[in-house]
C-alpha atoms as a PDB file:
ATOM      1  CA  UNK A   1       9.824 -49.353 252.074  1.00  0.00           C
ATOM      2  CA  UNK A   2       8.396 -52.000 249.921  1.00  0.00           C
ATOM      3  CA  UNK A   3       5.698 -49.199 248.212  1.00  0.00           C
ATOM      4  CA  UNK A   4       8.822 -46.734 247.571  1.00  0.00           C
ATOM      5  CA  UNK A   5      11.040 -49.266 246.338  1.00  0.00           C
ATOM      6  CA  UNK A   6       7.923 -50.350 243.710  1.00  0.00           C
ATOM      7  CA  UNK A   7       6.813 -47.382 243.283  1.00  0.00           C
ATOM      8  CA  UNK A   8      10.168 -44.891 242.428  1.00  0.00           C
ATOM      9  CA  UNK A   9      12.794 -48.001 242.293  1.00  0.00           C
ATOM     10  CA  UNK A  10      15.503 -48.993 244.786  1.00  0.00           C
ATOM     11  CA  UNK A  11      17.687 -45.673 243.987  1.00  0.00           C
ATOM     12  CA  UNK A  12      14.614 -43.620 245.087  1.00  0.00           C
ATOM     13  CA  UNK A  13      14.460 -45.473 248.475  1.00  0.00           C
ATOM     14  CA  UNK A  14      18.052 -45.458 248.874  1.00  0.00           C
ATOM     15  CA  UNK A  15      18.119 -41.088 248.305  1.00  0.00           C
ATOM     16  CA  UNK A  16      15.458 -41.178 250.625  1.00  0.00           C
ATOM     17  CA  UNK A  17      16.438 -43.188 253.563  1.00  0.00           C
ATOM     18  CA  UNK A  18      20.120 -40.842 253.207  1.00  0.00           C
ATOM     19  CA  UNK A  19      17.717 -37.684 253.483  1.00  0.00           C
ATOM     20  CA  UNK A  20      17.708 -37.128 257.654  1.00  0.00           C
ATOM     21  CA  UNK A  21      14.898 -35.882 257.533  1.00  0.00           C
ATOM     22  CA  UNK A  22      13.325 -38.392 255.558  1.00  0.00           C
ATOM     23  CA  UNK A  23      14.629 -40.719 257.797  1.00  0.00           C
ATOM     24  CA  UNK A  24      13.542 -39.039 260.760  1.00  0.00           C
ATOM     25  CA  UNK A  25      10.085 -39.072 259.799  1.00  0.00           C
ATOM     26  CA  UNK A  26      10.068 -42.845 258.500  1.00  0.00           C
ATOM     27  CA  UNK A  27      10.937 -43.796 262.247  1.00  0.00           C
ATOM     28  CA  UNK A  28       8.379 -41.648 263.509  1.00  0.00           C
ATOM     29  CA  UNK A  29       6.067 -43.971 261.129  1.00  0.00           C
ATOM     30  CA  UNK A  30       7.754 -47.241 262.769  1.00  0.00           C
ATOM     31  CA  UNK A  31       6.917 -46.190 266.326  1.00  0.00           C
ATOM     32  CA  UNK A  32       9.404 -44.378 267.391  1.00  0.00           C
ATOM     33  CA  UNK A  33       9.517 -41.202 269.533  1.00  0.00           C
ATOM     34  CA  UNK A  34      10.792 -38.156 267.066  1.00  0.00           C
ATOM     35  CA  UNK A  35      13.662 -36.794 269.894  1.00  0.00           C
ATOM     36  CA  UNK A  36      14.731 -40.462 271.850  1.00  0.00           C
ATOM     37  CA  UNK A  37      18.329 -41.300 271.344  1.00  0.00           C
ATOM     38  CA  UNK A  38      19.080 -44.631 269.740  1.00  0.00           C
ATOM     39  CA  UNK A  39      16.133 -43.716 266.417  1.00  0.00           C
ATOM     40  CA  UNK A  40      18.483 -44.461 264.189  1.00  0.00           C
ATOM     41  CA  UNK A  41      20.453 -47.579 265.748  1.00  0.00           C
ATOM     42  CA  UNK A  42      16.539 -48.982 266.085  1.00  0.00           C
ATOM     43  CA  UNK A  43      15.468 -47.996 262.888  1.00  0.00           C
ATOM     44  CA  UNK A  44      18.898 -49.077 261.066  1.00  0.00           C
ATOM     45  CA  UNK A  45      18.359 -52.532 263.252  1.00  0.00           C
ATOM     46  CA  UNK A  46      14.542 -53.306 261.883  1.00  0.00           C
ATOM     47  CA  UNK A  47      15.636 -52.414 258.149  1.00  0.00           C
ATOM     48  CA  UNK A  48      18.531 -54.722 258.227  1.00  0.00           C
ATOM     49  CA  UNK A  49      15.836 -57.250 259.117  1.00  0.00           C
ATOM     50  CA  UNK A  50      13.250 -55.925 256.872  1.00  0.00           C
ATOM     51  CA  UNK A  51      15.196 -55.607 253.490  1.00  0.00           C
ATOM     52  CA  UNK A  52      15.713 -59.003 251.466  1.00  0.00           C
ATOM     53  CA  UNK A  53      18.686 -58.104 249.535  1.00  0.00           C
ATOM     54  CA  UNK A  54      17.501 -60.208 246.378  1.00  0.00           C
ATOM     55  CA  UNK A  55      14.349 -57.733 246.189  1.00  0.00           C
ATOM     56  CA  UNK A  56      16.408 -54.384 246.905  1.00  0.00           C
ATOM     57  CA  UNK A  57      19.464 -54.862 245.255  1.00  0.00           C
ATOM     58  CA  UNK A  58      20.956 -53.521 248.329  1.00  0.00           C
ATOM     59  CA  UNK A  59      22.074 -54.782 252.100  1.00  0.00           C
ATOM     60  CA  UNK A  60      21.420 -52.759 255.212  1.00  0.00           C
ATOM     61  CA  UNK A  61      24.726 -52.510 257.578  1.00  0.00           C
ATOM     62  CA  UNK A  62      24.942 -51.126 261.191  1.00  0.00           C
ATOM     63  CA  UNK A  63      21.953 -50.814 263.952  1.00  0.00           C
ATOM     64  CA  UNK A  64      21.993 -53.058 266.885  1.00  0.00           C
ATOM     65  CA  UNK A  65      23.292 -56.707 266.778  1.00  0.00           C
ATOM     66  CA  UNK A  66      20.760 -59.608 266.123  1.00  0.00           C
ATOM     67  CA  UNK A  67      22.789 -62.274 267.854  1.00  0.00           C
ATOM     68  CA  UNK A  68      23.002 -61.542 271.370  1.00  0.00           C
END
């Protein structure tokens, strides 16, 4: 995320990570196994974490809840 958003700009990371099958493929890179339910819930969960909205310009909603 961090070498997309320098690279091609927040805009560029945001197209991509809307792309499924960009998406797909970027939680294959995390770890995660291409056909398991819950990819996206996981992968939505470790970018909300991830992203530092002052860097981004941009806040990640949804995955599962932190505060349990």
């Amino acid at each position: 995320m961090e070498a997309v958003a320098y690279e091609y700009g927040s805009k560029e990371l945001l197209r991509r990570l809307a792309d499924p099958f960009w998406f797909q493929a970027f939680s294959c890179v995390l770890g995660f196994d291409w056909h398991s339910s819950g990819t996206t819930t996981t992968t939505t969960g470790a970018l909300k974490m991830a992203v530092k909205p002052a860097v981004h310009g941009f806040r990640v909603a949804g995955g599962e809840r932190q505060d349990r």
